[in-house]
Protein backbone atom coordinates (compact mmCIF):
# COMPACT_ATOMS: atom_id res chain seq x y z
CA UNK A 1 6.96 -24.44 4.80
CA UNK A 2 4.87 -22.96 1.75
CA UNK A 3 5.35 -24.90 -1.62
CA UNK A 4 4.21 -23.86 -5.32
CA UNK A 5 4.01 -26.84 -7.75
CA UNK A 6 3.31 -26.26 -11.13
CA UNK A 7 2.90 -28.12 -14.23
CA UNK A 8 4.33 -27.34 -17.95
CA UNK A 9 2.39 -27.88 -20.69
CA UNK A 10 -0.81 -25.90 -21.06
CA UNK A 11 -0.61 -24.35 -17.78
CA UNK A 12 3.37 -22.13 -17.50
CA UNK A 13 2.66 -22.29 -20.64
CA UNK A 14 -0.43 -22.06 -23.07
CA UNK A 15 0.94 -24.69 -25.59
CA UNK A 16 2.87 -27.99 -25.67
CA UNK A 17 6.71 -27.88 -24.86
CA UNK A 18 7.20 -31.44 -26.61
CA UNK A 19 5.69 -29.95 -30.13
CA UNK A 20 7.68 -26.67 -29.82
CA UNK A 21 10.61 -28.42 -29.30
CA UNK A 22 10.32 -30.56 -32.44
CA UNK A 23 9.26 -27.56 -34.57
CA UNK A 24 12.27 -26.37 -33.08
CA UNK A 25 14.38 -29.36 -34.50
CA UNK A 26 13.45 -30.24 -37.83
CA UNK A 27 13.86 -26.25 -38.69
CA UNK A 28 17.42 -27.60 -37.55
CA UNK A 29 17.86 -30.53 -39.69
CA UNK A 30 17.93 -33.07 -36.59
CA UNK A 31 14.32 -34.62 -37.15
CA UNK A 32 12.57 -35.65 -40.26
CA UNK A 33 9.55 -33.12 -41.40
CA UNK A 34 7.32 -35.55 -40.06
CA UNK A 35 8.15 -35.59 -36.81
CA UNK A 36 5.70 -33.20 -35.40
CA UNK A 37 2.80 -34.92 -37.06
CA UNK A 38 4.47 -38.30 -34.92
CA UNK A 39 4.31 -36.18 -32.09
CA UNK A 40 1.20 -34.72 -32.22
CA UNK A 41 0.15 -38.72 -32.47
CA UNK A 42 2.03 -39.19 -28.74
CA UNK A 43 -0.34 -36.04 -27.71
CA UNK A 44 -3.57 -37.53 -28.53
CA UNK A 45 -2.61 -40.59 -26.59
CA UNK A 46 -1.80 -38.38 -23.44
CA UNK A 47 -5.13 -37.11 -23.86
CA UNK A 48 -6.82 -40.03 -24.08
CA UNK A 49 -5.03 -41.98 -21.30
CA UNK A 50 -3.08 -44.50 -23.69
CA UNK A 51 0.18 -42.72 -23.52
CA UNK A 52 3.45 -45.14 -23.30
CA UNK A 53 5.31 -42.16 -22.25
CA UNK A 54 9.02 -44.41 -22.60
CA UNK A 55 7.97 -44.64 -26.00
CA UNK A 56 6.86 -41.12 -26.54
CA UNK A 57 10.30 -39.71 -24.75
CA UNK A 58 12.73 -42.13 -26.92
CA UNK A 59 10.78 -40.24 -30.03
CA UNK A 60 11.53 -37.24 -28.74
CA UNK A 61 14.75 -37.59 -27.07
CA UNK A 62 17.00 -40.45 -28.92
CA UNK A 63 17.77 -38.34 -32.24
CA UNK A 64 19.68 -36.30 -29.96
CA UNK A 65 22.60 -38.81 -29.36
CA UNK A 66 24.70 -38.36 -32.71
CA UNK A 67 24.37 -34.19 -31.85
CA UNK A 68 27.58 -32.84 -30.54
CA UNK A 69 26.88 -31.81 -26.65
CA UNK A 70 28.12 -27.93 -27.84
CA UNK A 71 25.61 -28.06 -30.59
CA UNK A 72 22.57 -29.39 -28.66
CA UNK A 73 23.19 -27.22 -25.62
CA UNK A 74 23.17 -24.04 -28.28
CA UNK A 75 20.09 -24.93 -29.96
CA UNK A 76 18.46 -25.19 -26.05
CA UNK A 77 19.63 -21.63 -25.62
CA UNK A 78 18.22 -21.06 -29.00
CA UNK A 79 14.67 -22.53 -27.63
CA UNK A 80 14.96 -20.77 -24.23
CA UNK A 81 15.07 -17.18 -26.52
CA UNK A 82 12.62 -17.95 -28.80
CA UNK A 83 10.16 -19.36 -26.19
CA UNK A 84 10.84 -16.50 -23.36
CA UNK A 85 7.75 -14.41 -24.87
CA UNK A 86 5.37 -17.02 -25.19
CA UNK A 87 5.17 -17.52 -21.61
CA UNK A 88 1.71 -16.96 -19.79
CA UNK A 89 1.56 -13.60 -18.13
CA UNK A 90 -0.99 -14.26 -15.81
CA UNK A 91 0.68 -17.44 -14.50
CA UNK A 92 4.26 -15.67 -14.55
CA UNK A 93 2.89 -13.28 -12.14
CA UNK A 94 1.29 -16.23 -10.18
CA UNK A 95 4.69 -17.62 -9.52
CA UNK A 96 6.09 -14.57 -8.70
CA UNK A 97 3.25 -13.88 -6.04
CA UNK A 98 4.30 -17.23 -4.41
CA UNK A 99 8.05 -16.07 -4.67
CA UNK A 100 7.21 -13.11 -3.31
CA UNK A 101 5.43 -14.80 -0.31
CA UNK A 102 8.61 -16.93 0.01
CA UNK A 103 6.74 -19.90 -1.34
CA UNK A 104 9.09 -22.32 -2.28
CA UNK A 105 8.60 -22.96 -6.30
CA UNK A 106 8.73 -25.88 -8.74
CA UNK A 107 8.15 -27.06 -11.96
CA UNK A 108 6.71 -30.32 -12.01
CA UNK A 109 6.30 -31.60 -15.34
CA UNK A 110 6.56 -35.31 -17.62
CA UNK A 111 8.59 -33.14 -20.05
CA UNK A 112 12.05 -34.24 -20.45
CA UNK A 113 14.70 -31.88 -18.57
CA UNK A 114 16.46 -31.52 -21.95
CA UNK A 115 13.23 -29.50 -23.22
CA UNK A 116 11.91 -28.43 -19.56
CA UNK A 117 15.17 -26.40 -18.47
CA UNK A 118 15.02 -23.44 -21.13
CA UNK A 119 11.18 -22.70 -19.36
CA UNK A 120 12.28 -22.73 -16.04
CA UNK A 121 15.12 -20.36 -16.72
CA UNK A 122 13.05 -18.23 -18.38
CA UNK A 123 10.44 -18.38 -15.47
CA UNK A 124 13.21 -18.32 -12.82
CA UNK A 125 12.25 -20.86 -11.44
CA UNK A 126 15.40 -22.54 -9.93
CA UNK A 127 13.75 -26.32 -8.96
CA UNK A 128 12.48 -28.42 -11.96
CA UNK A 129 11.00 -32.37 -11.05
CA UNK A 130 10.94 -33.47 -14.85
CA UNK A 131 11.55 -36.82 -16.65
CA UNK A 132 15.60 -37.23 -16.62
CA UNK A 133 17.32 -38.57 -19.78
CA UNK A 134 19.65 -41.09 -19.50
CA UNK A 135 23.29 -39.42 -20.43
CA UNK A 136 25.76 -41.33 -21.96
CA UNK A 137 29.09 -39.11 -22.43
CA UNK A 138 26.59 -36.35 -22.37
CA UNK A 139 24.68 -37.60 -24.98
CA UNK A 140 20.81 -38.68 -24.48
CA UNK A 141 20.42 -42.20 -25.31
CA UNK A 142 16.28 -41.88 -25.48
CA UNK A 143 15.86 -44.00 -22.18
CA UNK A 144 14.62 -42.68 -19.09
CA UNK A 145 16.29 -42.66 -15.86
CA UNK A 146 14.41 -43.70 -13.04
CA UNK A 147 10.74 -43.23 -12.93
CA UNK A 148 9.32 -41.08 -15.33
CA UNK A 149 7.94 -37.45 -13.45
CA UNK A 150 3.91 -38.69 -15.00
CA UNK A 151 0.75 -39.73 -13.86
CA UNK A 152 1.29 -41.32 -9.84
CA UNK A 153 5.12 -41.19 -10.39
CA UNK A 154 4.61 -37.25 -9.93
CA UNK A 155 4.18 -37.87 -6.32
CA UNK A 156 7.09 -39.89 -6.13
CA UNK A 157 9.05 -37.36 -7.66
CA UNK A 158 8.12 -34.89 -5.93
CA UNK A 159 8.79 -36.76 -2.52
CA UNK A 160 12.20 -37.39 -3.63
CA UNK A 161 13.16 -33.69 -4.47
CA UNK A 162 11.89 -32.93 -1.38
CA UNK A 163 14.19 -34.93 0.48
CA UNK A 164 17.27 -34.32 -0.91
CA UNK A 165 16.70 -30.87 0.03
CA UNK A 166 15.85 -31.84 3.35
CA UNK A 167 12.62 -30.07 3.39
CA UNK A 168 9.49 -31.18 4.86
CA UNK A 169 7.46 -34.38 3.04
CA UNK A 170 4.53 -32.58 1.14
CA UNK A 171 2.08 -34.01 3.64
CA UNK A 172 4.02 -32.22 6.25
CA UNK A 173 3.76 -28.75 4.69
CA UNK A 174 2.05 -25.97 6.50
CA UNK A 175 0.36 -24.98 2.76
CA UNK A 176 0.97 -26.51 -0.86
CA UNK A 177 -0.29 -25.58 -4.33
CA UNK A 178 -0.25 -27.64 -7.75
CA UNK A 179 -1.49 -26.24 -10.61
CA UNK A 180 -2.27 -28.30 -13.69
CA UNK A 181 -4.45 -28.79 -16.77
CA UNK A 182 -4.83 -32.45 -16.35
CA UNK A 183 -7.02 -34.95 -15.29
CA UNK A 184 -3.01 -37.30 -15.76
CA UNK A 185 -2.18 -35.14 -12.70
CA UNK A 186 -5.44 -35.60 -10.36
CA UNK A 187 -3.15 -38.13 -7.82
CA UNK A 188 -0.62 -34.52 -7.30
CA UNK A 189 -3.40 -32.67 -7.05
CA UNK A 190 -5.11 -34.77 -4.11
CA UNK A 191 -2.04 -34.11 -2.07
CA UNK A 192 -1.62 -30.67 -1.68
CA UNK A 193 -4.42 -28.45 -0.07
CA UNK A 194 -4.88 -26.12 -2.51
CA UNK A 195 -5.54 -27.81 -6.15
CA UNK A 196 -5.72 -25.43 -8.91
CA UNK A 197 -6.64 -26.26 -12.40
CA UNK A 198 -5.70 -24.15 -15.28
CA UNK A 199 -7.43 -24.33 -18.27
CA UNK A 200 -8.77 -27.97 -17.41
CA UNK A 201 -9.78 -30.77 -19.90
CA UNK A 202 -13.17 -32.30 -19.78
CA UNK A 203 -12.43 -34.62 -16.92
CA UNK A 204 -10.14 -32.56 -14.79
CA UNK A 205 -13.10 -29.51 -14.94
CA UNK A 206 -15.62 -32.09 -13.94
CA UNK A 207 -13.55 -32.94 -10.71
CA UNK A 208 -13.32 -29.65 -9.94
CA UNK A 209 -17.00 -29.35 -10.53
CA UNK A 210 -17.59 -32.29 -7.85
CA UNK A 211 -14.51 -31.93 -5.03
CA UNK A 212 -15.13 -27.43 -5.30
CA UNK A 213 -11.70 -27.09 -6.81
CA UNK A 214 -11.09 -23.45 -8.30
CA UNK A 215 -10.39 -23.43 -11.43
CA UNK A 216 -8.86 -20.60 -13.52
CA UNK A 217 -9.32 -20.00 -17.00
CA UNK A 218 -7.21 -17.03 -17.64
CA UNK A 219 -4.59 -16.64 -20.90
């Protein structure tokens, strides 16, 4: 078996999902107009290693519980729309090269599934391993369930999906890919045999500098 992992933010797509998605809900009325500068705060810590991502997720996520299930689920369709042309072309027709090949394909991303979903629809991409919400009579209470789909847990994650499809454990595959922009996701990227960074930061281009990683810097 052939498997395609690839990461959200800054590599499906060229941007963060997390501060699209609160742009996307104070224009709605459901977070306070200072919500994205909060946010952007959470981004910075990603960046610089410090991220509680619990914390970072109930921010995001925990407004959500007074909205009626009907509502939210709209305004997701109403962020799948609006983010459908914003997608990277180069790395859409990456996937579909792997599709094409019969490569089985997956979003792997710390973005909740709540904001995650709309992309991979959009992408077609019919497996997403992503940071569940906790439901509560359909409602997200903020927590997480389980471990969170970041850093080492990605691996995890990833293991898991893989079993309840009854696939092969990604050390057993014949060829795997993960594409990222993060240094967060170098213990994904040591497990599959061909590591691809997109757009790296500092620390993720320097590994790929040392280990002879490609990297690809396209749009």
């Amino acid at each position: 078996m052939r498997l395609a992992l690839f990461d959200l933010d800054h590599t499906l797509i060229p941007f963060d999902s997390g501060t699209a998605w609160t742009r996307h809900l104070v224009a709605r009325g459901a977070l306070p107009a200072d919500a994205e500068r909060r946010h952007l705060e959470f981004c910075h810590q990603y960046v610089a290693g410090t991220l509680d991502i619990h914390a970072m997720h109930h921010a995001l996520i925990a407004p959500l519980a007074g909205v009626d299930p009907d509502e939210l689920r709209a305004w997701r369709e109403e962020f799948a729309q609006a983010m459908a042309s914003h997608l990277s072309p180069a790395l859409r027709e990456r996937v579909e090269r792997h599709r094409e090949r019969g490569d089985l394909c997956a979003i792997v991303t710390a973005t909740s599934r709540l904001v995650a979903e709309p992309f991979a629809r959009a992408l077609a991409i019919e497996h997403l391993v992503a940071t569940e919400p906790v439901l509560v009579d359909g409602r997200p209470s903020g927590a997480i369930a389980g471990r969170p789909c970041y850093r080492e847990h990605k691996v995890t994650r990833v293991g898991e999906w893989l079993d309840r499809l009854g696939a092969p454990a990604l050390a057993a595959c014949e060829e795997s890919w993960f594409y990222s922009d993060s240094i967060s996701d170098l213990a994904l990227l040591q497990c599959v045999t061909h590591p691809v960074a997109v757009r790296p930061d500092p620390r993720l281009r320097e590994q790929c500098r040392i280990a002879g990683w490609p990297v690809l810097d396209e749009p």
